[in-house]
Protein backbone atom coordinates (compact mmCIF):
# COMPACT_ATOMS: atom_id res chain seq x y z
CA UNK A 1 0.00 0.00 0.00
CA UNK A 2 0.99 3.26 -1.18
CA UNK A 3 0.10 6.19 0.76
CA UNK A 4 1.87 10.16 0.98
CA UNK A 5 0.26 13.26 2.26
CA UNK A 6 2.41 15.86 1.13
CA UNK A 7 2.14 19.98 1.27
CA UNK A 8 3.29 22.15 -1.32
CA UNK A 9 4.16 25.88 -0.24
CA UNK A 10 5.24 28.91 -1.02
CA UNK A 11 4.31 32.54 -2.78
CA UNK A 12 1.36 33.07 -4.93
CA UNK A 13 3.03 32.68 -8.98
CA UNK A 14 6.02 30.14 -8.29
CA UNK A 15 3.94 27.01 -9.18
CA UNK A 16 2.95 25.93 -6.20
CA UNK A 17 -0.17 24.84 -7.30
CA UNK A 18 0.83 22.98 -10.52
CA UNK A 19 3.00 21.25 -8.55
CA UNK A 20 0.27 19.61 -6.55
CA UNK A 21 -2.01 19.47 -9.57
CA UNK A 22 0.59 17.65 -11.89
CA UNK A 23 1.26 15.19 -8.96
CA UNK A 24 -2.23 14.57 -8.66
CA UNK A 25 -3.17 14.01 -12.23
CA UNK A 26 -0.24 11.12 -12.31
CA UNK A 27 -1.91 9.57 -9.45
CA UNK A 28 -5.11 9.45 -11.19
CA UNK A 29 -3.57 8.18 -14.30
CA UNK A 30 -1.87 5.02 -12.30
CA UNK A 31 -5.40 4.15 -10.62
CA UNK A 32 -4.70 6.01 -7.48
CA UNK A 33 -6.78 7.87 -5.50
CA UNK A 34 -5.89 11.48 -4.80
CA UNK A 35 -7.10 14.59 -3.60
CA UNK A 36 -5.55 18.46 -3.85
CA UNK A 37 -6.88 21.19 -2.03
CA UNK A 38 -5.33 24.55 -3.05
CA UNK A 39 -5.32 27.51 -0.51
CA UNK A 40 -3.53 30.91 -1.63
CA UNK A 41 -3.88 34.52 -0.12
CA UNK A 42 -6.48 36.91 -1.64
CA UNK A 43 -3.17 39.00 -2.90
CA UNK A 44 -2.51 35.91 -5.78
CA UNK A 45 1.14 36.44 -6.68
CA UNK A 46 3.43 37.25 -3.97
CA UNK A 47 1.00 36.55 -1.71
CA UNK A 48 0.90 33.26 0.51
CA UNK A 49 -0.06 29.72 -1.89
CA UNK A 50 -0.38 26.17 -0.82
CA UNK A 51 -1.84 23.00 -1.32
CA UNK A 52 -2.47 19.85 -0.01
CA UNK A 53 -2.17 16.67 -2.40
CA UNK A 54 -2.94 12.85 -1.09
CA UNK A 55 -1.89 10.16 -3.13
CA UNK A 56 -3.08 6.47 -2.06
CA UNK A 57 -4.18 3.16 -2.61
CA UNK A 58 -6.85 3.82 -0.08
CA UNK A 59 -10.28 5.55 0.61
CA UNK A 60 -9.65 9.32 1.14
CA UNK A 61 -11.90 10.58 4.27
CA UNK A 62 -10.83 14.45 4.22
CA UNK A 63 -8.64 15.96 1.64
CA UNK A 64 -7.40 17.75 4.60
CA UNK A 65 -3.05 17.27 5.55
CA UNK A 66 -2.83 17.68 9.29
CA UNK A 67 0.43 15.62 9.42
CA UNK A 68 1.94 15.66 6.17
CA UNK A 69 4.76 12.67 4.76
CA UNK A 70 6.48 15.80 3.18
CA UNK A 71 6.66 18.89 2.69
CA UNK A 72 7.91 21.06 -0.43
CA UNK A 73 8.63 24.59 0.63
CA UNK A 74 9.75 27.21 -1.85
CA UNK A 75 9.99 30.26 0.84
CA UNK A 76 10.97 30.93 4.80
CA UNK A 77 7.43 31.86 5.78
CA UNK A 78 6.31 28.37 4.41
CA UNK A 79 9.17 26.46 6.65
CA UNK A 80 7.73 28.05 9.44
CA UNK A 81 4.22 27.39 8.91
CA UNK A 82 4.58 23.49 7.59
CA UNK A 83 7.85 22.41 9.59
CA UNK A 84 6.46 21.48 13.02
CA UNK A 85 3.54 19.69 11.11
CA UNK A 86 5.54 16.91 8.85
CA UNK A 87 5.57 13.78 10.71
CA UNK A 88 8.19 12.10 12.69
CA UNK A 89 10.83 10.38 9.92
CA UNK A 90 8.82 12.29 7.26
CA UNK A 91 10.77 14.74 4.41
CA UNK A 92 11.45 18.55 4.32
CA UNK A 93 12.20 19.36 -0.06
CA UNK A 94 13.89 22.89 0.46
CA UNK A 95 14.37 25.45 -2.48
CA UNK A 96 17.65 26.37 -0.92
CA UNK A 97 18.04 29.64 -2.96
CA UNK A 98 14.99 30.76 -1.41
CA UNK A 99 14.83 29.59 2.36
CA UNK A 100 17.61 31.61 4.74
CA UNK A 101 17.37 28.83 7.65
CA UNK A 102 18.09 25.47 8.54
CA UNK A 103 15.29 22.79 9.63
CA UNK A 104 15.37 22.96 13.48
CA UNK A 105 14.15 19.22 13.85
CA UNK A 106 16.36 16.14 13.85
CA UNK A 107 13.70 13.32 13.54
CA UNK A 108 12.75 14.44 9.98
CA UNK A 109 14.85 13.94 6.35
CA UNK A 110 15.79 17.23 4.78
CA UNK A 111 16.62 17.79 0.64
CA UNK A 112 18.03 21.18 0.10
CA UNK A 113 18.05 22.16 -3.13
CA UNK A 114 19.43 25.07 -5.07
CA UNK A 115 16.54 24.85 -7.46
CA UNK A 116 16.43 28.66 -8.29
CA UNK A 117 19.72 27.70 -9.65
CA UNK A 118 19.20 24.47 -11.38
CA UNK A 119 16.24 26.14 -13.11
CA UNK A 120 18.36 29.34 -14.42
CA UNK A 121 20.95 27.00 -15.74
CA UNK A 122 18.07 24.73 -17.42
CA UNK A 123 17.00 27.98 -19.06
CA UNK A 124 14.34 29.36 -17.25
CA UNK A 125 13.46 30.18 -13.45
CA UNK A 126 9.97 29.38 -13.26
CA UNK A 127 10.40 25.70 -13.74
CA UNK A 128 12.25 25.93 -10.70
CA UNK A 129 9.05 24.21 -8.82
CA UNK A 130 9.92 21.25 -11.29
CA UNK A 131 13.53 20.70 -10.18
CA UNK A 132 11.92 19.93 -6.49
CA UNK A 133 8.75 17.99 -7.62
CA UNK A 134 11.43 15.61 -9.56
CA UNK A 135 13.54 15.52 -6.27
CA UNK A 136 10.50 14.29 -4.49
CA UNK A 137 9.10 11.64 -6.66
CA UNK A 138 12.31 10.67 -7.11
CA UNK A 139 12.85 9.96 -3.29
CA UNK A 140 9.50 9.45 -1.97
CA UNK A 141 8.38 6.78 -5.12
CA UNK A 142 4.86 7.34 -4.75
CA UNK A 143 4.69 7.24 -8.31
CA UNK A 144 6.37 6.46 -11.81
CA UNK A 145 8.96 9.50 -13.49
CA UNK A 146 6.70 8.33 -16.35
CA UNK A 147 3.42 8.76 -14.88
CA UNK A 148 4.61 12.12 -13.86
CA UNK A 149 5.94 12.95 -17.40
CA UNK A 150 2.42 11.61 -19.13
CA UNK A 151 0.39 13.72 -16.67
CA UNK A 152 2.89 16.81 -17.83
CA UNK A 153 2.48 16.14 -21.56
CA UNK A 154 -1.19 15.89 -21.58
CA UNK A 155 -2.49 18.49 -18.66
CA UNK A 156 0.65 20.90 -19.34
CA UNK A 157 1.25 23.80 -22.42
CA UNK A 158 3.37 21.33 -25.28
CA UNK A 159 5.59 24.34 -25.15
CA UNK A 160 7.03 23.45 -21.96
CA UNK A 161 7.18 20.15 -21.83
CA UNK A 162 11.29 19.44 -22.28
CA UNK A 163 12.14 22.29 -20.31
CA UNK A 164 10.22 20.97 -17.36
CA UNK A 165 11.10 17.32 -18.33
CA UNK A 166 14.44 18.75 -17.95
CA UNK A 167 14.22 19.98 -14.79
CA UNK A 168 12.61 16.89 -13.14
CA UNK A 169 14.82 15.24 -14.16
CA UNK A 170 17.88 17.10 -12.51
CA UNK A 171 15.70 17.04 -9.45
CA UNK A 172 15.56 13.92 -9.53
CA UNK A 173 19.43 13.61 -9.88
CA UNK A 174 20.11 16.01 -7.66
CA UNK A 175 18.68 12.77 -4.93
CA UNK A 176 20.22 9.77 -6.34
């Protein structure tokens, strides 16, 4: 039985939301069940943006993450919020580019990854959210690269499609 409750956060406009959403649709696509609940600030960009995605082989009760698996966290304010609430031998993904302090707990697995710079060197900083969804499928194995990829090619803009296959990819390097 699979099973991950994870929590994607950060500002309004750096993907936060497609990051849950593409994880999500790749669940669907290999029979899972899965929920995402978005949540952002009223401001939109810049402004606060999370979600919560649940990815399982069983029933869902409450799309609700109370105790997430993992956490992805693309700025400080979303460390702070999300930290204390990951689960005891759970995962902390860090955008270290973006987030100025270290995780205070020592019963939880932390990824810190430069993905600001990854992306720029891939071409392109937005797809910077793609660099750490690749560095947690990668690790976590809830589902396939290829599932991932699929969900990407047919619920994405064709336009993007290598460039963010690119940078899952060196996510998901950047853990091996």
């Amino acid at each position: 039985m699979a099973s991950q409750e994870i929590i994607f956060a950060g500002f309004g406009g750096q993907g936060i939301l497609s990051m849950g959403k593409f994880l999500s649709y790749a669940g669907m696509d290999e029979g899972m069940n899965v929920s995402w609940c978005p949540s952002y600030g009223p401001e939109m960009r810049g402004g606060t943006a999370n979600c919560s995605v649940i990815v399982t082989d069983d029933q869902i009760g409450s799309p609700l993450v109370n105790n997430p698996n993992s956490i992805v966290v693309m700025n400080r304010p979303s460390l702070d919020k999300f930290e204390d609430m990951v689960e005891k031998g759970g995962l902390i993904v860090i955008d270290s580019d973006l987030v100025d302090r270290d995780v205070k707990r020592d019963d939880v697995e932390v990824i810190r990854i430069p993905a600001q710079t990854i992306a720029k060197e891939i071409g392109s900083q937005k797809i910077a959210n793609m660099v750490l969804l690749g560095a947690l499928v990668e690790k976590t194995g809830i589902i396939k690269m290829e599932a991932l990829l699929q969900a990407l090619k047919s619920k994405g803009k064709e336009a993007f499609f290598e460039v963010n296959k690119n940078a899952l990819a060196k996510g998901a390097e950047f853990v091996k």
